[in-house]
Protein backbone atom coordinates (compact mmCIF):
# COMPACT_ATOMS: atom_id res chain seq x y z
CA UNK A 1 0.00 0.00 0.00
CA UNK A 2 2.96 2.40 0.83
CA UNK A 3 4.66 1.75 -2.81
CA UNK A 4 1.04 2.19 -4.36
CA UNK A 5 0.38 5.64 -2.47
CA UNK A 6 4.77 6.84 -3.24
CA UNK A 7 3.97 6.04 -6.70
CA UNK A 8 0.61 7.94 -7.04
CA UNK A 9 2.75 11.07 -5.19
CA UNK A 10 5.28 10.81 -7.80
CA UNK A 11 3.19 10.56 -10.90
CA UNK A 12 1.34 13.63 -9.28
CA UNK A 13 4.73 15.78 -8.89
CA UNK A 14 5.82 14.64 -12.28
CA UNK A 15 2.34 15.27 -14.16
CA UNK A 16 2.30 18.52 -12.42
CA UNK A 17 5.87 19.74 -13.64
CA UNK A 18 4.70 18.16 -17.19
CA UNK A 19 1.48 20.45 -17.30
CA UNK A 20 4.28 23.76 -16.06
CA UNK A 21 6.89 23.37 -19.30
CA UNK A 22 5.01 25.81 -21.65
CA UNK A 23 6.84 29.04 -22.99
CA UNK A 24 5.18 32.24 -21.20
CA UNK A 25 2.52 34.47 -23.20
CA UNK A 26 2.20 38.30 -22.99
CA UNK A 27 -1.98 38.59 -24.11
CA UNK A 28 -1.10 41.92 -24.16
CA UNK A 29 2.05 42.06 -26.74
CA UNK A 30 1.13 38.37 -27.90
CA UNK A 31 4.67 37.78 -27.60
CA UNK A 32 6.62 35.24 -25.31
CA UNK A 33 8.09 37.96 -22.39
CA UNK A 34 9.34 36.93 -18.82
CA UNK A 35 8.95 39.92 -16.63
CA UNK A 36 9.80 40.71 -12.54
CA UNK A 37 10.32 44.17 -10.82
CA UNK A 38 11.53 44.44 -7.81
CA UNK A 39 10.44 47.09 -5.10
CA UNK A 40 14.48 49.24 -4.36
CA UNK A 41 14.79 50.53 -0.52
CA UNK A 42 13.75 54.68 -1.51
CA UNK A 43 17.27 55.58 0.45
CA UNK A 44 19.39 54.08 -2.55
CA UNK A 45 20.21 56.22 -5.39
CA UNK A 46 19.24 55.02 -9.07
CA UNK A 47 22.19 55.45 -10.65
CA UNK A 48 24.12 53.15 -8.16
CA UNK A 49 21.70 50.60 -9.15
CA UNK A 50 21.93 51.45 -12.59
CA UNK A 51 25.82 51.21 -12.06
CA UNK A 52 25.50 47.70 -10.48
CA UNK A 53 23.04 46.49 -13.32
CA UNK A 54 25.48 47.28 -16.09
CA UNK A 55 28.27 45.35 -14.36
CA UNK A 56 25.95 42.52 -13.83
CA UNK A 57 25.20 42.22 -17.76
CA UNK A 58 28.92 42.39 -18.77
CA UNK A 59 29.46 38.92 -17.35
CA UNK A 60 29.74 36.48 -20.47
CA UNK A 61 29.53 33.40 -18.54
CA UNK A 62 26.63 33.97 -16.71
CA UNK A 63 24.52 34.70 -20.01
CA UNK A 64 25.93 32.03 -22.77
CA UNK A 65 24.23 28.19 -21.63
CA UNK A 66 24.52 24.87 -22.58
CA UNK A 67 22.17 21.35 -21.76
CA UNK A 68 24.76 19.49 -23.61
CA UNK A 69 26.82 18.79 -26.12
CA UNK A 70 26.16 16.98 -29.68
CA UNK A 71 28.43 14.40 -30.99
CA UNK A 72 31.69 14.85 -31.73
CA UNK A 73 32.70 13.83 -35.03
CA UNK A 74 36.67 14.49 -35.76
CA UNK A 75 36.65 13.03 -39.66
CA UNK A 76 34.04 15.39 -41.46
CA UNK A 77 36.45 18.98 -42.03
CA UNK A 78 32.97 20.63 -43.50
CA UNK A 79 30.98 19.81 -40.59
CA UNK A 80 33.80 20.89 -38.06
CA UNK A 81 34.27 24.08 -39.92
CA UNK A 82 30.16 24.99 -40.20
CA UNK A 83 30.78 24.56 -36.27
CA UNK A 84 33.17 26.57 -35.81
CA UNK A 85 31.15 29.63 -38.07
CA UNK A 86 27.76 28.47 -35.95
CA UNK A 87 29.64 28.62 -32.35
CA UNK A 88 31.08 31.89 -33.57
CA UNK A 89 28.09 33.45 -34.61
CA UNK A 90 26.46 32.78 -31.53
CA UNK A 91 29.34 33.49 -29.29
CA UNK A 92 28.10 35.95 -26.60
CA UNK A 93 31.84 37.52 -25.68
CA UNK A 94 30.12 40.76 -24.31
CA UNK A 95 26.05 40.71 -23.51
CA UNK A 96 26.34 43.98 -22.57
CA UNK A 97 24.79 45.67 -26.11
CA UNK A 98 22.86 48.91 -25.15
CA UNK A 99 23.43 51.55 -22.92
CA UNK A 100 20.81 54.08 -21.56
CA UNK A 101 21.54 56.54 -18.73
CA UNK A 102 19.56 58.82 -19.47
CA UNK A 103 16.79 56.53 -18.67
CA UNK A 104 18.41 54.03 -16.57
CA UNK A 105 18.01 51.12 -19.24
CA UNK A 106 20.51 48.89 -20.44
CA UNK A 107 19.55 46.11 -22.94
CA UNK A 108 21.79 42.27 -22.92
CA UNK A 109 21.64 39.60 -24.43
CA UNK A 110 21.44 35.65 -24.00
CA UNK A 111 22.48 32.54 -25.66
CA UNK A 112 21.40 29.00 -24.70
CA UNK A 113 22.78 26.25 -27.23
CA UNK A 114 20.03 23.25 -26.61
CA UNK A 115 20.86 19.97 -27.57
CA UNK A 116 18.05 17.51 -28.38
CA UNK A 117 18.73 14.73 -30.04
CA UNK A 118 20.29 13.25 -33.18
CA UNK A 119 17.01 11.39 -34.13
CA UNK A 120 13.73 13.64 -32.51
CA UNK A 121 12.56 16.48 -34.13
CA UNK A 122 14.41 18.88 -32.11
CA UNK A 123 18.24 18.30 -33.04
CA UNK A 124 20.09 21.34 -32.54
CA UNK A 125 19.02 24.42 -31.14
CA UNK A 126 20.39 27.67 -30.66
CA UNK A 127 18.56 30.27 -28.51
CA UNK A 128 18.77 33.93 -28.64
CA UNK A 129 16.99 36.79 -26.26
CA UNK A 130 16.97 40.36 -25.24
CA UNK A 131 18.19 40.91 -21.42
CA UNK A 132 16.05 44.17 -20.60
CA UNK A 133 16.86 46.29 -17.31
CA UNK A 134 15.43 49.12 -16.51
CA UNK A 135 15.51 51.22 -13.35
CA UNK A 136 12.09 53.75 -12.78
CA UNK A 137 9.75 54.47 -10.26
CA UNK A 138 11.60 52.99 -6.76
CA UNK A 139 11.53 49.70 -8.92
CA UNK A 140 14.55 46.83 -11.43
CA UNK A 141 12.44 45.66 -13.37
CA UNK A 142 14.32 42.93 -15.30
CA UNK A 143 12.97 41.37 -18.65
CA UNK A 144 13.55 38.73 -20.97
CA UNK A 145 11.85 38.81 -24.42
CA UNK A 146 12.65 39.06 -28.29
CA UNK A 147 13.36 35.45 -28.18
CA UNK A 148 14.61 33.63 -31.89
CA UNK A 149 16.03 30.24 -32.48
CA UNK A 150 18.08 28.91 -35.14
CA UNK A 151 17.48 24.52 -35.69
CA UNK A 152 20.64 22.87 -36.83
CA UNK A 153 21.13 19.26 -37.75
CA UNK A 154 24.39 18.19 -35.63
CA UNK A 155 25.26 15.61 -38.48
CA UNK A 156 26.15 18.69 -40.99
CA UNK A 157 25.88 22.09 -39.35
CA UNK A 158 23.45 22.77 -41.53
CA UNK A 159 20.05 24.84 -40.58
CA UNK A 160 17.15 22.33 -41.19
CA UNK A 161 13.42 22.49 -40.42
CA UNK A 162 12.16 20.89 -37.24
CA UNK A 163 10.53 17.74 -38.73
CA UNK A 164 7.13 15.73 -36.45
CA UNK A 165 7.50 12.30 -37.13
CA UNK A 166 3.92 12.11 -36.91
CA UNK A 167 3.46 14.05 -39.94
CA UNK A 168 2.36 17.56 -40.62
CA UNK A 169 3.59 20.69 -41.65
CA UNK A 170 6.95 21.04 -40.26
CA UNK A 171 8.16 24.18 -37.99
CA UNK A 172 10.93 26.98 -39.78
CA UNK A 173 14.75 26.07 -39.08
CA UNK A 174 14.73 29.66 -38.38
CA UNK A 175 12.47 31.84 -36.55
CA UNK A 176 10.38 33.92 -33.35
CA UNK A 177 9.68 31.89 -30.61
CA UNK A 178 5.71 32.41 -30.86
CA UNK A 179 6.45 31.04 -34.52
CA UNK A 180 7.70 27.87 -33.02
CA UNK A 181 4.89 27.57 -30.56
CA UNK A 182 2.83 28.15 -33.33
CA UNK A 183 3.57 25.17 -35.22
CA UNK A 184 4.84 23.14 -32.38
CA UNK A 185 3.50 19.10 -33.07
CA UNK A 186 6.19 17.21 -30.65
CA UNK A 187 5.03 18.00 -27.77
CA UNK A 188 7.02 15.95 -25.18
CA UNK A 189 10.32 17.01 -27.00
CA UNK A 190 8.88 20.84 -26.66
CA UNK A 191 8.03 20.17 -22.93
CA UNK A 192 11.72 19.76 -22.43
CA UNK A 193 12.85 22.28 -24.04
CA UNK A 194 10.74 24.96 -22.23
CA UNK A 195 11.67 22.83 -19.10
CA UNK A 196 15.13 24.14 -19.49
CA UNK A 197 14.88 27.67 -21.01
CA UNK A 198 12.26 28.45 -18.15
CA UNK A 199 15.10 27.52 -15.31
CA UNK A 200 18.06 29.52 -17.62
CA UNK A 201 15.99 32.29 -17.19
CA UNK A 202 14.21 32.34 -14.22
CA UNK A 203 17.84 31.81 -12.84
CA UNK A 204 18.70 34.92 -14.44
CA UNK A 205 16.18 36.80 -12.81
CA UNK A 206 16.73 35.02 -9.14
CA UNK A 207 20.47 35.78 -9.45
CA UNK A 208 19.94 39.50 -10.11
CA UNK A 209 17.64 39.91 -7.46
CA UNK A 210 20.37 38.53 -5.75
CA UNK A 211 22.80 41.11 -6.93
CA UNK A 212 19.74 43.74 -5.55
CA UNK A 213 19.58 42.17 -1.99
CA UNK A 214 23.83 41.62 -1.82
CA UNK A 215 23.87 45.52 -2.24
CA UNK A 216 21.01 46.38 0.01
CA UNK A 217 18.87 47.61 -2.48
CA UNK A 218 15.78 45.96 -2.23
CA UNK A 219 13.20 47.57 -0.33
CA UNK A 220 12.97 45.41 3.12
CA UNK A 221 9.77 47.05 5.13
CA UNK A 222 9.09 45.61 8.68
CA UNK A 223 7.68 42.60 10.34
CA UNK A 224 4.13 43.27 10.05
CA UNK A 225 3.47 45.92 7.94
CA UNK A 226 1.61 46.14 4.78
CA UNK A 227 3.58 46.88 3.02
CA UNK A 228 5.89 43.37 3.90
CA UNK A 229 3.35 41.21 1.60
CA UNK A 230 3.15 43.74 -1.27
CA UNK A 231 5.14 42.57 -3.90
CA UNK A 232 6.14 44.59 -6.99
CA UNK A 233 3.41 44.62 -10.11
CA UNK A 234 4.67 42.20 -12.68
CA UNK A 235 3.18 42.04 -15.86
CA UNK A 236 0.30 39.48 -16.69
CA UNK A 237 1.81 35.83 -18.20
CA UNK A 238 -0.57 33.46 -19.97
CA UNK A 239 -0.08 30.27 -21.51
CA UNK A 240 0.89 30.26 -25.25
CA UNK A 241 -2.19 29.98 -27.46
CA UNK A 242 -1.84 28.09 -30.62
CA UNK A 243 -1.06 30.01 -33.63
CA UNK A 244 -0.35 29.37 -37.21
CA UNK A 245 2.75 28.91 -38.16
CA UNK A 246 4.69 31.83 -40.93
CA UNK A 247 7.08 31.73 -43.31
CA UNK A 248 10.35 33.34 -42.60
């Protein structure tokens, strides 16, 4: 009876983390955005948190991902060398891309490199979004949004559609994320991959509230006051709704 009811607990945790790998949905923008602001302590000065936002977007490492990495294959010099163009291309040396001061904005960017699988529909994926901070209002607000992929066959470096097994039209080798949910057919492939771009960046946005808290920026009101369980506005997230898919 105990195995029966540890089983039941675990299909339950595992169907519930199943149903949570979607993409997030802006109804607003109908584009995929991740958003969080965070309330700043009103003693602080904005362009000390501006300051400290800029230095947290300069840090390559923190903003360039992998899941994994393809096979190797050491014979095939045209395959090795559309690598080397591919990891090049999407080499993030310096995310910091725009700065603002004027407005206390600063734009990054992000690269995750997602490895699927030689043989499923999702091979070879690489991942590209905006890093948006901005600094208004007591609030760091910290987005992530204009988010494109690029589908690459690991056999040949070369960009190929994303092809369903099952049939049916199949998704661009290039294009918007909402064009990708749009056509998406494999789901439990796509459940993975949102499974691990949703913790990339989520993480992103946990470690730079981190950064806020480390400084003593956030806004820390007393035990007991109202104003201790009001969290910063956030914009409104929906699940993706199905769209059709267009031609790049």
């Amino acid at each position: 009876m105990k195995h029966i009811i540890s089983l039941i607990t675990i299909l339950t945790i595992t169907c519930n983390a199943w149903a949570q790998a979607k993409f997030p949905y802006d109804s607003v923008s109908h584009t995929s955005v991740y958003t969080q602001s965070y309330r700043l302590n009103p003693k602080v000065k904005m362009e000390d948190v501006y300051a400290s936002a800029l230095d947290w977007l300069k840090d390559s490492v923190r903003f360039t991902h992998y899941n994994a990495e393809p096979p190797i294959d050491t014979i095939k010099a045209k395959k090795n060398k559309r690598k080397a163009e591919a990891e090049a291309q999407f080499a993030n040396p310096r995310p910091l891309q725009i700065q603002e001061p004027a407005t206390n904005r600063a734009l990054g960017m992000g690269i995750i490199r997602y490895y699927g699988s030689m043989n499923g529909s999702i091979k070879l994926l690489y991942i590209k979004y905006d890093i948006g901070i901005r600094i208004h209002d007591g609030q760091a607000t910290i987005t992530v949004s204009n988010i494109h992929y690029f589908h690459y066959h690991p056999a040949s470096y070369k960009q190929v559609p994303l092809y369903n097994f099952s049939g049916g039209k199949p998704c661009d080798e290039v294009g918007t994320l909402e064009t990708l949910i749009g056509c998406e057919n494999f789901r439990d492939e796509f459940s993975n991959l949102a499974l691990y771009c949703n913790k990339e960046i989520h993480a992103h946005m946990e470690h730079f509230l981190s950064m806020l808290k480390q400084k003593k920026y956030v806004y820390e009101s007393k035990p007991g006051s109202p104003a201790a369980a009001k969290p910063a506005p956030k914009a409104e997230v929906k699940p993706a709704a199905k769209q059709g898919s267009t031609k790049k």
